[in-house]
Protein backbone atom coordinates (compact mmCIF):
# COMPACT_ATOMS: atom_id res chain seq x y z
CA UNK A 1 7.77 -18.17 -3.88
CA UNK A 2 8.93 -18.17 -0.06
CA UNK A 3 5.61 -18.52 2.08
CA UNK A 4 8.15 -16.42 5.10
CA UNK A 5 8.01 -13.58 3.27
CA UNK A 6 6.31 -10.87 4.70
CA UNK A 7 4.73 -7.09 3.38
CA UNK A 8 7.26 -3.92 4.13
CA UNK A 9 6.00 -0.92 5.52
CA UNK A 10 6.24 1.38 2.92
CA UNK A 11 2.94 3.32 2.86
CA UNK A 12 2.56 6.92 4.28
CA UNK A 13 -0.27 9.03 5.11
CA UNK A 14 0.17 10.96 1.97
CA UNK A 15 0.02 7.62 -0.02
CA UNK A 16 -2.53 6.05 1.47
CA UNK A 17 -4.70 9.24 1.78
CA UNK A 18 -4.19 8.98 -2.45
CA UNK A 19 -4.78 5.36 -2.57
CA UNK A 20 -8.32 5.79 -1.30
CA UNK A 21 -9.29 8.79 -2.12
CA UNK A 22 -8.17 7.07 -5.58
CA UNK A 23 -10.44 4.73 -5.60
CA UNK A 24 -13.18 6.85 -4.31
CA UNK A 25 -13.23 9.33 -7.45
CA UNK A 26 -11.93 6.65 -9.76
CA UNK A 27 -14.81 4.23 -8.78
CA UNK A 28 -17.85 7.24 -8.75
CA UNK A 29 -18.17 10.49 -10.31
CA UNK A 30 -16.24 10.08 -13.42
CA UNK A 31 -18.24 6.05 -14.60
CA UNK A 32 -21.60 7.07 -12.55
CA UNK A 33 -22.42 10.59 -12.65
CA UNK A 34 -25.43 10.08 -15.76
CA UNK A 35 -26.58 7.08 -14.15
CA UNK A 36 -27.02 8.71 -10.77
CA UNK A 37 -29.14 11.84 -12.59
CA UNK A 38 -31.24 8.91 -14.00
CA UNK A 39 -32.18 7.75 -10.81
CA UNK A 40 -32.33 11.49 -8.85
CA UNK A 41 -33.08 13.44 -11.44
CA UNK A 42 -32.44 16.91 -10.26
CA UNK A 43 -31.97 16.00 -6.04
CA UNK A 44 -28.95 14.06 -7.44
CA UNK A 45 -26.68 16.67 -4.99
CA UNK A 46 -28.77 15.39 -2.56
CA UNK A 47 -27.89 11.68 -3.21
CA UNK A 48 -24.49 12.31 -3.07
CA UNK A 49 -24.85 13.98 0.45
CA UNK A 50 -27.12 11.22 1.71
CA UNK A 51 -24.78 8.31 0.47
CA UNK A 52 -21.55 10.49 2.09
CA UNK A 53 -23.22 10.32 5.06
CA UNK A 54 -23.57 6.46 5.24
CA UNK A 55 -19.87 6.27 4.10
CA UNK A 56 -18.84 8.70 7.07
CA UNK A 57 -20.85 6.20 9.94
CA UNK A 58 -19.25 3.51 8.48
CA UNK A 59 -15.33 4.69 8.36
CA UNK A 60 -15.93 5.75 11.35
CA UNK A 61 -16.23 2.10 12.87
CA UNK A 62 -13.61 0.89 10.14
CA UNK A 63 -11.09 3.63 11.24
CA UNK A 64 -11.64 2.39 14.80
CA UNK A 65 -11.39 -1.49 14.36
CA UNK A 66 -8.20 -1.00 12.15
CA UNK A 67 -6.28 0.71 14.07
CA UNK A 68 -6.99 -2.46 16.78
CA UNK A 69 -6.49 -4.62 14.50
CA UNK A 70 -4.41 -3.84 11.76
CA UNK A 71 -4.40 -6.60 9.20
CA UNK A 72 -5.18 -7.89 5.70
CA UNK A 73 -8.29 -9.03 5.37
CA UNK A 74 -9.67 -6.50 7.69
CA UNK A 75 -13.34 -6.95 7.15
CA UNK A 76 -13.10 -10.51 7.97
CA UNK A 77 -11.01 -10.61 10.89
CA UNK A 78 -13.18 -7.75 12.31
CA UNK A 79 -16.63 -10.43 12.16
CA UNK A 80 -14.64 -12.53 13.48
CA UNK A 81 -13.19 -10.73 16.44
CA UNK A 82 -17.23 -9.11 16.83
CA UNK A 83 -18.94 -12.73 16.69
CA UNK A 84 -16.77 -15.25 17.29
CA UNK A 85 -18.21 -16.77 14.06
CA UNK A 86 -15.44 -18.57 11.63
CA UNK A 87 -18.00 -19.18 8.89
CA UNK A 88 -19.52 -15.81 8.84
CA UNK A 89 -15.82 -14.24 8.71
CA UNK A 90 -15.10 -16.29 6.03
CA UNK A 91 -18.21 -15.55 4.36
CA UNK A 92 -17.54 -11.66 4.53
CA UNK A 93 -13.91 -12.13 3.27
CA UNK A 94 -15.18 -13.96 -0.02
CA UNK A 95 -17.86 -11.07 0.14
CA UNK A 96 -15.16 -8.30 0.19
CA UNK A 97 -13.01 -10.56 -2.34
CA UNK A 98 -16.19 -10.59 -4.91
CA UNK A 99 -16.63 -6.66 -4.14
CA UNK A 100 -12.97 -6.19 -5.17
CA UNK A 101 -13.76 -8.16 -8.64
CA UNK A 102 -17.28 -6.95 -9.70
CA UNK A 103 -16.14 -3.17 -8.52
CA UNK A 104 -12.97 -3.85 -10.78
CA UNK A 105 -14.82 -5.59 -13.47
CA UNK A 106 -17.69 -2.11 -13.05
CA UNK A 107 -15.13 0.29 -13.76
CA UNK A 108 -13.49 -1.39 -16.93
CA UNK A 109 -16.58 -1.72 -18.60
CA UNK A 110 -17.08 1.58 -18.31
CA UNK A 111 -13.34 2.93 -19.09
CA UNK A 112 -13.95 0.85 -22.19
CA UNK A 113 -17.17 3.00 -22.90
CA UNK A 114 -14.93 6.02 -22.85
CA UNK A 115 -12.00 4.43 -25.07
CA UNK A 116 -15.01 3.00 -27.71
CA UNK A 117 -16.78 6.08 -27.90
CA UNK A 118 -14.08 7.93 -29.77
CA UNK A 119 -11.82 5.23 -30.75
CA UNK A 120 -12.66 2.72 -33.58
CA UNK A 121 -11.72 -0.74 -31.31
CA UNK A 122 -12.70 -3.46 -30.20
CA UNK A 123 -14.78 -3.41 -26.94
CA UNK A 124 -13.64 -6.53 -26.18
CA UNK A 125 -10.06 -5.95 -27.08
CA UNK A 126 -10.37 -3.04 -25.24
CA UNK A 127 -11.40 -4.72 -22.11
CA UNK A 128 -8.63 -7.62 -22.38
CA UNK A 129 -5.87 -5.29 -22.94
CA UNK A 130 -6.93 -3.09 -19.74
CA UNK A 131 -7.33 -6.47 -17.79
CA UNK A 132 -3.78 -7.48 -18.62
CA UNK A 133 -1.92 -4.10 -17.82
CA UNK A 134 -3.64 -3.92 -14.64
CA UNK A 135 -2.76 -7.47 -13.26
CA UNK A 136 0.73 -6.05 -14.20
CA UNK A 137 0.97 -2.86 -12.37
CA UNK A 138 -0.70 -5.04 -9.77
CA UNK A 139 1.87 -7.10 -9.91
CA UNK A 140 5.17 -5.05 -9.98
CA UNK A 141 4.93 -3.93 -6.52
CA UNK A 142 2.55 -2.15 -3.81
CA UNK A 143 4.99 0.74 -3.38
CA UNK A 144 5.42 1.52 -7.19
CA UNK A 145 1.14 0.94 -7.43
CA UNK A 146 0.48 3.48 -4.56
CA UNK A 147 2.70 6.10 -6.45
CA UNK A 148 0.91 5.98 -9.55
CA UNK A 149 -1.90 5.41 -8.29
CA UNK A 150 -0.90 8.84 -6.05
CA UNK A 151 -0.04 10.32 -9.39
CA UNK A 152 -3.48 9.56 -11.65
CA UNK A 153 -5.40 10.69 -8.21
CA UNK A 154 -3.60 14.23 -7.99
CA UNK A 155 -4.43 14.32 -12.12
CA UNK A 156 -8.55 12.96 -11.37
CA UNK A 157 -8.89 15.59 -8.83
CA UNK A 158 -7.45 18.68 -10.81
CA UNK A 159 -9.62 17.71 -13.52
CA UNK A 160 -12.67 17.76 -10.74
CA UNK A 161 -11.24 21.23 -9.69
CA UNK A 162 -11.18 22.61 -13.16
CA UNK A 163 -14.71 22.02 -13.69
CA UNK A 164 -15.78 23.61 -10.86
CA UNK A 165 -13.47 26.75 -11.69
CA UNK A 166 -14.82 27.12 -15.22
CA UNK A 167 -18.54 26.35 -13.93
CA UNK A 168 -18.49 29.26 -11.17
CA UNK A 169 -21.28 31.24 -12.67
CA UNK A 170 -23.18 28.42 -12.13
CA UNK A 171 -22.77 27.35 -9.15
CA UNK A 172 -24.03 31.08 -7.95
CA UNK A 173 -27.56 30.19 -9.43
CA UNK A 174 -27.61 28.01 -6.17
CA UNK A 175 -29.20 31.50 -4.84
CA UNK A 176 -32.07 31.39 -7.55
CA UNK A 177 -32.30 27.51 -8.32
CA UNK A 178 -32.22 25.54 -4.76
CA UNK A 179 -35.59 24.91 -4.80
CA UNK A 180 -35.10 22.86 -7.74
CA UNK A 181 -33.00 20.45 -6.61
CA UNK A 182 -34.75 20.61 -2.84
CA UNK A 183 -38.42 21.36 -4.04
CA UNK A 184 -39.86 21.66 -0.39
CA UNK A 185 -43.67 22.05 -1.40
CA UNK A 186 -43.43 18.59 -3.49
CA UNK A 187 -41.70 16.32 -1.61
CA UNK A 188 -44.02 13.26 -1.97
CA UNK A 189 -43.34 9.24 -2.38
CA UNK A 190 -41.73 10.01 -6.46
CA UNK A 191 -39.05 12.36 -4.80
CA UNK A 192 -37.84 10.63 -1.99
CA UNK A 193 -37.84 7.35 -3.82
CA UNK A 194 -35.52 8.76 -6.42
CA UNK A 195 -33.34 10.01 -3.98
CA UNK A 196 -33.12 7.12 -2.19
CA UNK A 197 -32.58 5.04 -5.43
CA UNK A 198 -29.84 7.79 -6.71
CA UNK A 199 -28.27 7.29 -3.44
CA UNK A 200 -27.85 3.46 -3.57
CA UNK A 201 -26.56 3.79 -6.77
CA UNK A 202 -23.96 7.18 -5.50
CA UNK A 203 -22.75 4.83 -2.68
CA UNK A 204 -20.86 3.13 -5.41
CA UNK A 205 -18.94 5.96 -5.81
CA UNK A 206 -17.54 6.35 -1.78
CA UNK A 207 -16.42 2.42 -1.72
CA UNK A 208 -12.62 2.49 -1.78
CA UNK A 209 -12.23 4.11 1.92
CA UNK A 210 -12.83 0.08 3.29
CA UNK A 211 -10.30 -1.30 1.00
CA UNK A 212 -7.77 0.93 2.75
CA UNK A 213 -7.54 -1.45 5.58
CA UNK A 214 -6.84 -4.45 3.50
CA UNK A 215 -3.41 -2.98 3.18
CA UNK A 216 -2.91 -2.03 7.10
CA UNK A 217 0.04 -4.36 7.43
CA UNK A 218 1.69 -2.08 4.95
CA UNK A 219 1.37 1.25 6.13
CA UNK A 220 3.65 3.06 8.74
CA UNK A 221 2.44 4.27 12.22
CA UNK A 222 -0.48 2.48 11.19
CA UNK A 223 -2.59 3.48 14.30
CA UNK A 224 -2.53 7.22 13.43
CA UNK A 225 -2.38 7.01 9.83
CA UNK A 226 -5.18 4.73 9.08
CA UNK A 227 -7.97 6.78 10.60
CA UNK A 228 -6.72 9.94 9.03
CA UNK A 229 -6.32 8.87 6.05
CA UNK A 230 -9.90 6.85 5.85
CA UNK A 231 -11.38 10.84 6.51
CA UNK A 232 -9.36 12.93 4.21
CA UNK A 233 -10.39 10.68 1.25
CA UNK A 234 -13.94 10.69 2.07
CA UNK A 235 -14.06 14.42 2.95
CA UNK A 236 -12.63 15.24 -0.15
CA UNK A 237 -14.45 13.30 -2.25
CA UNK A 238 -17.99 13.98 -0.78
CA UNK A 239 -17.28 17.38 -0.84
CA UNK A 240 -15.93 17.52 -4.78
CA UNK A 241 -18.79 15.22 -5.57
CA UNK A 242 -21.81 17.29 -4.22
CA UNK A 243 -20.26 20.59 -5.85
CA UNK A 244 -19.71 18.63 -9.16
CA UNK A 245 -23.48 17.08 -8.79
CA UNK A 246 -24.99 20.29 -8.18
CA UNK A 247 -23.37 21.48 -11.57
CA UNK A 248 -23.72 18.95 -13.81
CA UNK A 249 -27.87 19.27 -12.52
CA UNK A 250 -27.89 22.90 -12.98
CA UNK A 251 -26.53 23.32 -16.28
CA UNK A 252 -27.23 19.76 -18.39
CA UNK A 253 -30.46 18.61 -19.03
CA UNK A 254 -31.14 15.25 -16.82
CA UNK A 255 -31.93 12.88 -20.29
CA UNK A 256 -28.32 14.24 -21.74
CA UNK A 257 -26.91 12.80 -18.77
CA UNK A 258 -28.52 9.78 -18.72
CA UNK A 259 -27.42 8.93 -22.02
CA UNK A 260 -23.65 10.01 -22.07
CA UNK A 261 -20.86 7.54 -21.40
CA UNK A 262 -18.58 10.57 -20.04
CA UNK A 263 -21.06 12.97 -18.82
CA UNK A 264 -18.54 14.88 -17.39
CA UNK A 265 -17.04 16.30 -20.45
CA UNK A 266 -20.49 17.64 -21.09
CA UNK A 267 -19.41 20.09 -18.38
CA UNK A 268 -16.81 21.53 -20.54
CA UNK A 269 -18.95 22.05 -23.38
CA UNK A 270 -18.45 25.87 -23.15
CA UNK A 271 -14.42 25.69 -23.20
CA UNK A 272 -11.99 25.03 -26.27
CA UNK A 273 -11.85 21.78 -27.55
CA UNK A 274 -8.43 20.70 -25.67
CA UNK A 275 -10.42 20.54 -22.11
CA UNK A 276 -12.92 18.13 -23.75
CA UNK A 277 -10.14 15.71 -25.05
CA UNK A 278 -8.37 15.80 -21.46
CA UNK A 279 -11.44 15.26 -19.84
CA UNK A 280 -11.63 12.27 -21.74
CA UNK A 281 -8.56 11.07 -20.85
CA UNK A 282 -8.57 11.60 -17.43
CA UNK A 283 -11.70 9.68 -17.28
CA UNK A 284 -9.56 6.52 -18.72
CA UNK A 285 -7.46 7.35 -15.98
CA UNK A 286 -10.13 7.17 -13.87
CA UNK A 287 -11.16 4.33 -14.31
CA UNK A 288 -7.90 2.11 -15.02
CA UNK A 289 -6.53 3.74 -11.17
CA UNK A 290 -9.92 2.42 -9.21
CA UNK A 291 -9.96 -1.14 -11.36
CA UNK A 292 -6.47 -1.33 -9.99
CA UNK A 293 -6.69 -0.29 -6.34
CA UNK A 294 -9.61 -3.20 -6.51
CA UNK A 295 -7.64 -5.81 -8.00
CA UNK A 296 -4.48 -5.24 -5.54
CA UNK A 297 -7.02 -5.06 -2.68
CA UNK A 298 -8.75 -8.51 -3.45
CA UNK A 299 -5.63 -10.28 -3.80
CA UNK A 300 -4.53 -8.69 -0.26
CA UNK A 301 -7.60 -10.26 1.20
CA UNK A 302 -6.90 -13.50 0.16
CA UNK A 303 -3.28 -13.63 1.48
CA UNK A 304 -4.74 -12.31 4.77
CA UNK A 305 -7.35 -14.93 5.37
CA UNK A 306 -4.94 -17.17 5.00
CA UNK A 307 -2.24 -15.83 6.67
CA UNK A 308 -4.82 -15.90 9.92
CA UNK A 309 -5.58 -19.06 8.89
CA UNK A 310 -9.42 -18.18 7.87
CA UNK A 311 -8.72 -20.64 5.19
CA UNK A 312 -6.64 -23.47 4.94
CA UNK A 313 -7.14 -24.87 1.11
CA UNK A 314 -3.89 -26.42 -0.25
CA UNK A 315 -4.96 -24.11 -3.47
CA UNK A 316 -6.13 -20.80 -1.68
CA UNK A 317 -3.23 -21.26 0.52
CA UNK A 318 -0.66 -21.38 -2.36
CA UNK A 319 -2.26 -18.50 -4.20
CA UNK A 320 -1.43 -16.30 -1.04
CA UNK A 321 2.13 -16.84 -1.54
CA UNK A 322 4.10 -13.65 -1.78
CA UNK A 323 7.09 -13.03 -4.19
CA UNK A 324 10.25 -12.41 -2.82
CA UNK A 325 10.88 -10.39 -5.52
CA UNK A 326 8.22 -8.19 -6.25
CA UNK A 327 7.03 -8.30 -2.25
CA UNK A 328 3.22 -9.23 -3.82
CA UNK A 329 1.19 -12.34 -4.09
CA UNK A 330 1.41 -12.56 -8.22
CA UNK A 331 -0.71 -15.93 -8.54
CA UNK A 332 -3.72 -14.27 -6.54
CA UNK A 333 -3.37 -11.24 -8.32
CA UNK A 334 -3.57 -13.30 -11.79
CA UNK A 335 -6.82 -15.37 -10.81
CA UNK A 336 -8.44 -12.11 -9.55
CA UNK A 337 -7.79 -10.34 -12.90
CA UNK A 338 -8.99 -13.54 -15.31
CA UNK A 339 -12.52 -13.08 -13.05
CA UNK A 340 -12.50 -9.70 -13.54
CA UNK A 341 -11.98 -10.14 -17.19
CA UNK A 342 -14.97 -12.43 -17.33
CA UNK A 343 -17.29 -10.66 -15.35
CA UNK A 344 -16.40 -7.17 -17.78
CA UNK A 345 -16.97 -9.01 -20.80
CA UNK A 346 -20.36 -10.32 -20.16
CA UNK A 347 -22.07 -7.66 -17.85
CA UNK A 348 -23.40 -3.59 -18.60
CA UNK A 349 -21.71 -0.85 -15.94
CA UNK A 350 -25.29 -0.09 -13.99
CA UNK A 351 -25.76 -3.65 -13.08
CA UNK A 352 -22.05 -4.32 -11.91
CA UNK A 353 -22.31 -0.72 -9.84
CA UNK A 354 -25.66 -1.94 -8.31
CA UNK A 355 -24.43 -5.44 -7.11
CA UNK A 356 -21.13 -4.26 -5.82
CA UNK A 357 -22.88 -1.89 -3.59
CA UNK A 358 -25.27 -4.48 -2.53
CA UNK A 359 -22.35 -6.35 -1.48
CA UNK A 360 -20.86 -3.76 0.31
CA UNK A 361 -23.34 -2.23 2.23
CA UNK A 362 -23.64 -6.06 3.58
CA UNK A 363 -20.46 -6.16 4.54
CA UNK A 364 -20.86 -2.97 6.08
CA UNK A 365 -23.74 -4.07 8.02
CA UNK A 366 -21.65 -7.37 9.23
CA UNK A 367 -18.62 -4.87 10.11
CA UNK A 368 -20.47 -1.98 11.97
CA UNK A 369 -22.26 -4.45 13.59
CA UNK A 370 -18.89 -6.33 15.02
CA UNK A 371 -17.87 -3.29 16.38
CA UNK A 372 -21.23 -2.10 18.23
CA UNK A 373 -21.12 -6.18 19.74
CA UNK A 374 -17.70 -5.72 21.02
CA UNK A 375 -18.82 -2.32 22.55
CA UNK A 376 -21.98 -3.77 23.86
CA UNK A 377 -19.99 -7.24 25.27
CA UNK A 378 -17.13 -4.90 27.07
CA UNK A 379 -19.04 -1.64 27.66
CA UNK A 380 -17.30 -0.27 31.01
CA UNK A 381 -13.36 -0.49 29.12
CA UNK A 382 -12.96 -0.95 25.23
CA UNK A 383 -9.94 -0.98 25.12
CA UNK A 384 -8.37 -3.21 27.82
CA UNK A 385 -10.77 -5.55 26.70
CA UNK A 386 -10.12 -5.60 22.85
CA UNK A 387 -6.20 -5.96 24.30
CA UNK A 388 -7.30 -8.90 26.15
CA UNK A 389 -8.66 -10.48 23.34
CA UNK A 390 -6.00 -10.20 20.70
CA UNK A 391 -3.59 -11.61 23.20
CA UNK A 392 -5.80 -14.47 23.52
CA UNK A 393 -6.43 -15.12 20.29
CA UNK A 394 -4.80 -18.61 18.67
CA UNK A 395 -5.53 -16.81 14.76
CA UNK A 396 -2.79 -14.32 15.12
CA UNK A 397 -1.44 -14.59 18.57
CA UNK A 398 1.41 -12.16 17.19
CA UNK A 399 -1.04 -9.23 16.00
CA UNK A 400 0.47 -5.62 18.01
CA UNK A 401 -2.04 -3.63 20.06
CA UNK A 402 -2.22 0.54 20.18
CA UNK A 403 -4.59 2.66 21.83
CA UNK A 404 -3.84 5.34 19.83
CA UNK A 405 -6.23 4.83 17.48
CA UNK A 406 -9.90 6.60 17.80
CA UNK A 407 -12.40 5.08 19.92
CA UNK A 408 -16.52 6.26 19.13
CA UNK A 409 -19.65 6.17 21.19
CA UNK A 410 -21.36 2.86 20.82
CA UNK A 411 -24.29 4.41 18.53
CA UNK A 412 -21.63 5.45 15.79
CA UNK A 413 -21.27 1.78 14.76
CA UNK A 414 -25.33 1.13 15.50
CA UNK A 415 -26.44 3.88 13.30
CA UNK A 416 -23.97 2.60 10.53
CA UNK A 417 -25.44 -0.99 10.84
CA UNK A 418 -28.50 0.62 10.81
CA UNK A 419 -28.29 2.84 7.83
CA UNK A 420 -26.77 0.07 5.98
CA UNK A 421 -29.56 -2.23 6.54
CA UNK A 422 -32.11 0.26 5.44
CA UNK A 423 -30.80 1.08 2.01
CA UNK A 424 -30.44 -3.10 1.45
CA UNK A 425 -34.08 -3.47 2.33
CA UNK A 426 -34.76 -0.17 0.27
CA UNK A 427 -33.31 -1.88 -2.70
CA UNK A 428 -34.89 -5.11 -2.50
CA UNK A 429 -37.87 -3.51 -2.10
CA UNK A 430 -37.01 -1.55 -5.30
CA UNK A 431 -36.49 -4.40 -7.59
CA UNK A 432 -39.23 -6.13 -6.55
CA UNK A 433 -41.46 -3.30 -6.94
């Protein structure tokens, strides 16, 4: 493998719009949906709104900082760049590395659910065999990854349409039934900390928008198509998810939720059998398309610490090698995929979803608060100053500069460190409680 061989930019806005919003739907409604209704109950719309709204504060300061600094290993070289602190940075990139693996490991556990519920196979067969094809796909190339990743997205979301088609009549209740799902005269401590709970756990379902970034040195006219890209995915997705929550609430009985592996197809009850059996299957689809958009991102982040010399291990640094003839780093992809395979073999879906988003709305914190530092350190001109910087900068003195990226008001990136912080301290306060 040639350590001088560099990513192509092959990605367009079309792509990457499909690679996260890919990994959003993948990673959410189609593994969580029951375990979110246990948590809300019936404000699990709610949840869904409330944990969209997080996600938007924070893409708004990742859509920002990668446009100025478009690189693998975004999250990392963002701390960096915010607090001149070389541990911490490295600290967040083996945070968003472990995100990539538990989030991967989360969604074949519960792809495995869907195969073992119907099928007569091993779980754990099932699991190794999903590992394997993954690291593979992973493997063959980013371009051929994003299309069929591009593909099983455009398959995930007609599925998501289709229910909402065939469910019309219920969503018109809305007029009769909003009161159940915002019950205004009983509102007390029980309500909101459900909510708040069903959100923390629905937050799981909007990461994938970060992981975008991770493959910035990829993408084409990177300044522009970054940040629209990061909000088309999560528009889409928050907006398919709250319609598809309010639903699911409406017309299934919470405890049926709860207890289904692919509480979706519950939604299809009503139709002929074929929509139940491709419900299914898009669900593996689901699944496999989000694991894999996680395993291709973690291996990106390891090649881009090192390639900004965040870390300079003899080992780390050879598993960033990339292939000159697949154009990917194949030995970090295979180490990411064996931990993966570990973690999904020993661990149940609920407890992977909860520490991933732990993990990421730390790294969210550590992010939104970079940004709001560099706005606070260089209030009068952003820009000029963030220019200033990356020309000064001995980690990757040949990193390109645009100002065509977006630029927010300072309290965009405060409120999203903010917001972040409070659901971590919410959920500490859960478990110990």
């Amino acid at each position: 493998m040639d350590k001088n061989v560099h990513f192509k930019k092959t990605i367009s806005l079309s792509l990457l719009t499909f690679y996260g919003l890919g990994t959003i739907v993948g990673g959410g409604i189609y593994a969580l949906l029951g375990k979110v209704a246990g948590e809300a109950g019936m404000s699990m719309p709610l949840s869904f709104a409330v944990a969209g709204l997080i996600a938007l504060l924070s893409a708004c300061s990742f859509s920002e900082l990668s446009t100025r600094y478009p690189v693998s290993a975004g999250e990392s070289f963002y701390v960096l760049k915010g607090f001149n602190n070389q541990p911490l940075s490295i600290l967040v990139g083996f945070l968003v590395i472990f995100t990539g693996i538990v989030s991967a490991a989360t969604l074949v556990v519960a792809t495995a659910h869907f195969l073992n519920s119907t099928l007569s196979i091993s779980f754990t067969l099932i699991i190794g065999v999903l590992v394997a094809g993954m690291a593979l796909i992973a493997i063959w190339g980013i371009s051929q990854s994003a299309r069929l990743i591009m593909v099983i997205t455009i398959i995930e979301v007609g599925a998501l349409v289709y229910i909402c088609v065939v469910n019309g009549s219920v969503l018109q209740e809305l007029n009769t039934r909003w009161m159940e799902i915002i019950p205004v005269a009983t509102m007390n401590s029980f309500y909101w900390t459900g909510l708040l709970a069903g959100s923390f756990l629905a937050f799981y379902a909007f990461i994938g928008f970060e992981d975008m970034v991770n493959i910035a040195e990829e993408v084409q006219d990177v300044q522009t198509t970054m940040p629209k890209a990061i909000f088309l995915s999560i528009g889409l997705a928050t907006l398919l998810y709250i319609i598809i929550a309010t639903i699911a609430v409406l017309s299934v009985p919470i405890n049926a939720l709860q207890q289904s592996h692919t509480p979706l197809t519950l939604l299809v009850s009503h139709q002929p059998a074929y929509a139940h059996t491709l419900l299914w299957l898009v669900s593996i689809l689901a699944g496999v398309n989000g694991a894999l958009v996680q395993i291709i991102m973690a291996s990106r982040v390891i090649y881009g610490m090192t390639s900004k010399h965040l870390l300079s291990l003899p080992l780390i640094s050879r598993l960033a090698t990339l292939s000159p003839k697949t154009n990917t780093p194949i030995a970090a992809t295979i180490v990411i995929a064996v931990l993966v395979l570990c973690l999904a073999l020993f661990f149940p879906v609920e407890t992977l979803a909860k520490l991933t988003s732990t993990i990421v709305f730390t790294i969210f914190f550590f992010v939104n608060s970079a940004l709001w530092r560099l706005k606070q350190q260089h209030p009068q001109n952003v820009e000029a100053s963030l220019e200033e910087s990356i020309q000064e900068s001995t980690l990757q003195p040949s990193l390109s500069f645009s100002t065509k990226g977006p630029v927010f008001n300072q309290w965009v990136p405060f409120f999203g460190a903010l917001s972040s912080f409070v659901m971590l301290a919410f959920q500490v306060y859960h478990w110990i409680v």
